[in-house]
Protein backbone atom coordinates (compact mmCIF):
# COMPACT_ATOMS: atom_id res chain seq x y z
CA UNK A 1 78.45 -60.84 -30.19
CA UNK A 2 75.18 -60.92 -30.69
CA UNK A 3 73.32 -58.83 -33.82
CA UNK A 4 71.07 -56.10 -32.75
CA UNK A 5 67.46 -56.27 -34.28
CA UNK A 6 65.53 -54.31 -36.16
CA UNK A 7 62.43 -52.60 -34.07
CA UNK A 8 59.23 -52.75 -34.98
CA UNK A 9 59.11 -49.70 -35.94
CA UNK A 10 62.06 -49.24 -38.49
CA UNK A 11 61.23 -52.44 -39.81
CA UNK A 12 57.60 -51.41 -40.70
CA UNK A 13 58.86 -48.42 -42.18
CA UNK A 14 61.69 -50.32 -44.36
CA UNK A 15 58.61 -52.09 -45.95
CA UNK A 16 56.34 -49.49 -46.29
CA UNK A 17 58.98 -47.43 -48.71
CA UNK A 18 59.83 -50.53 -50.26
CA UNK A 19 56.19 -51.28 -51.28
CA UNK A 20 55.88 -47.36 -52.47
CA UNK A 21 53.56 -46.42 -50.17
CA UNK A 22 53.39 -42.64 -48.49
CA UNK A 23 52.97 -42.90 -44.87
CA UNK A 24 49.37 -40.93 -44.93
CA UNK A 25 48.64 -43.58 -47.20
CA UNK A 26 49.34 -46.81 -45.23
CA UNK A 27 47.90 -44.94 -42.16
CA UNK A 28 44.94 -44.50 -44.00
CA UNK A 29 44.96 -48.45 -45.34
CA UNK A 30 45.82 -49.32 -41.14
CA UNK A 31 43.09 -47.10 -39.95
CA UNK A 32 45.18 -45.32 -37.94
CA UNK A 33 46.48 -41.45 -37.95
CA UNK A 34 49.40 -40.76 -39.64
CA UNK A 35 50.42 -38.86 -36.82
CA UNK A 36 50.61 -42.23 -35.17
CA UNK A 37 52.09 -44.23 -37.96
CA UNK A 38 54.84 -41.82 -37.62
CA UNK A 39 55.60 -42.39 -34.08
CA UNK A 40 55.21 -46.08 -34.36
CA UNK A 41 57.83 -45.69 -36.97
CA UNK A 42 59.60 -43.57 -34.85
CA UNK A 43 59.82 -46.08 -32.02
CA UNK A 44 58.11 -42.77 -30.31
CA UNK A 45 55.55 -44.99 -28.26
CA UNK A 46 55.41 -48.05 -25.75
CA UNK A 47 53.45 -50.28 -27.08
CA UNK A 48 53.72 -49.95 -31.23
CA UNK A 49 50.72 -51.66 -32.50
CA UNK A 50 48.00 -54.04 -31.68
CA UNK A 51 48.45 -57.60 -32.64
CA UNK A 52 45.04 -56.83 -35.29
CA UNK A 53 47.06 -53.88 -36.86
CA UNK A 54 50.34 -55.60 -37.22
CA UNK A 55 48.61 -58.60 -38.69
CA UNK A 56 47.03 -56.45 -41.17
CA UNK A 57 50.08 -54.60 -41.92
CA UNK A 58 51.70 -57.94 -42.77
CA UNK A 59 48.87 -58.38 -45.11
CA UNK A 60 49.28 -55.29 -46.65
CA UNK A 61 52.84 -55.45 -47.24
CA UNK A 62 52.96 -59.25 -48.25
CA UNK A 63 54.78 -60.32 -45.16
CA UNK A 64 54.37 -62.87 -42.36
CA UNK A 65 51.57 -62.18 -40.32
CA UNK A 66 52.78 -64.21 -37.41
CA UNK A 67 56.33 -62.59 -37.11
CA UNK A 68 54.91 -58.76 -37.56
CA UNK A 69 52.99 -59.53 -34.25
CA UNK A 70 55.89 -61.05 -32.27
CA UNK A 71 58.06 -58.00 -33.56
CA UNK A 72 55.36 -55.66 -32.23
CA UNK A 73 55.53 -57.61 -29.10
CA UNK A 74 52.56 -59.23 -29.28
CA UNK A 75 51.01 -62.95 -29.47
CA UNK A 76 48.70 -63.58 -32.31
CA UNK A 77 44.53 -63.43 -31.33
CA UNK A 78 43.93 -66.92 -31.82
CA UNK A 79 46.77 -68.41 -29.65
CA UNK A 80 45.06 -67.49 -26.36
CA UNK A 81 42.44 -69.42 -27.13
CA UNK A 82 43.81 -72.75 -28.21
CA UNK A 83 46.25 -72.76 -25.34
CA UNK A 84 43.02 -72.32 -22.93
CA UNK A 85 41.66 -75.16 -24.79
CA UNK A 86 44.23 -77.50 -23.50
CA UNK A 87 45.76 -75.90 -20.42
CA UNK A 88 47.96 -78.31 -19.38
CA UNK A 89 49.12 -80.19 -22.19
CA UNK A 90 49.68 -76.94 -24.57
CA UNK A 91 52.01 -74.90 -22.32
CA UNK A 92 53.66 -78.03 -22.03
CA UNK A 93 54.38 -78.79 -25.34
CA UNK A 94 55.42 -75.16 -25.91
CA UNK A 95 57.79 -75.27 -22.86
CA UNK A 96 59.02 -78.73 -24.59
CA UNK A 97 59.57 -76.94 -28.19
CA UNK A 98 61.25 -74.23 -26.64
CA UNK A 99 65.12 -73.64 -28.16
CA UNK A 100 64.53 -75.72 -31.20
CA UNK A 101 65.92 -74.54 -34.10
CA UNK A 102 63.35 -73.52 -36.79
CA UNK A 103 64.04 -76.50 -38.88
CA UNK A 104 62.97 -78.82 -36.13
CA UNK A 105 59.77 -76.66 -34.79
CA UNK A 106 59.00 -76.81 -38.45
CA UNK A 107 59.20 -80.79 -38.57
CA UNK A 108 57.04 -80.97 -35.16
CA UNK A 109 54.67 -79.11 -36.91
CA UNK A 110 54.52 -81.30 -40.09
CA UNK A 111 54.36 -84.43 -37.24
CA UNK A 112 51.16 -82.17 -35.54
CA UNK A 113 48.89 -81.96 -38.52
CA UNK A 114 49.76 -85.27 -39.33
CA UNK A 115 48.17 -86.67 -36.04
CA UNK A 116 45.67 -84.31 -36.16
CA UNK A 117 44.36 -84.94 -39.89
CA UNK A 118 44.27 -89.05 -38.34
CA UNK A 119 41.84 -87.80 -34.93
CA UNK A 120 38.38 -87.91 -36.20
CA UNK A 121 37.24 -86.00 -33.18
């Protein structure tokens, strides 16, 4: 059976405490209310957080910037633009990657920026 995850929203919280910060506090570092903060927290709202404020979140808190904004259900702000940039051949390679363990989409990664550090364009 499959193990239930953590929501955005407890998650954030979880890290918050552990990094001994009060919740007006972090609101106030996220630029947000800590009325909101609360219901994020809460899982009170739709959509949590923006992909900006969970990216700075992740900052504050020393975690990964790109997993904080898939957890808030969102897709980082510069992938948009570098799949646009290449609109066949990037969805392809993404629909190619797709279901490989993290090991391996961390070796095609490694094989990426080693083809693009030899392209002088």
């Amino acid at each position: 059976m499959a193990e239930k995850r953590q929501s955005f929203g407890a998650y954030l919280r979880e890290k918050r405490v552990a990094k001994g910060y009060s919740l007006r506090r972090f609101a106030e570092m996220l630029g947000v209310s800590p009325t909101y903060l609360s219901h994020v927290e809460q899982d009170k709202v739709d959509s949590p957080i923006t992909a900006k404020l969970a990216k700075r979140a992740a900052e504050l808190l020393g975690e990964n910037p790109d997993e904080m904004v898939a957890m808030a259900g969102r897709v980082p702000e510069d992938l948009p633009k570098i799949i646009q940039s290449q609109p066949e051949a990037m969805p392809e390679l993404l629909r190619a990657a797709k279901g490989l363990t993290a090991e391996k989409l961390k070796k095609l990664a490694e094989e990426a920026k080693k083809l693009k550090g030899g392209d002088n364009s």
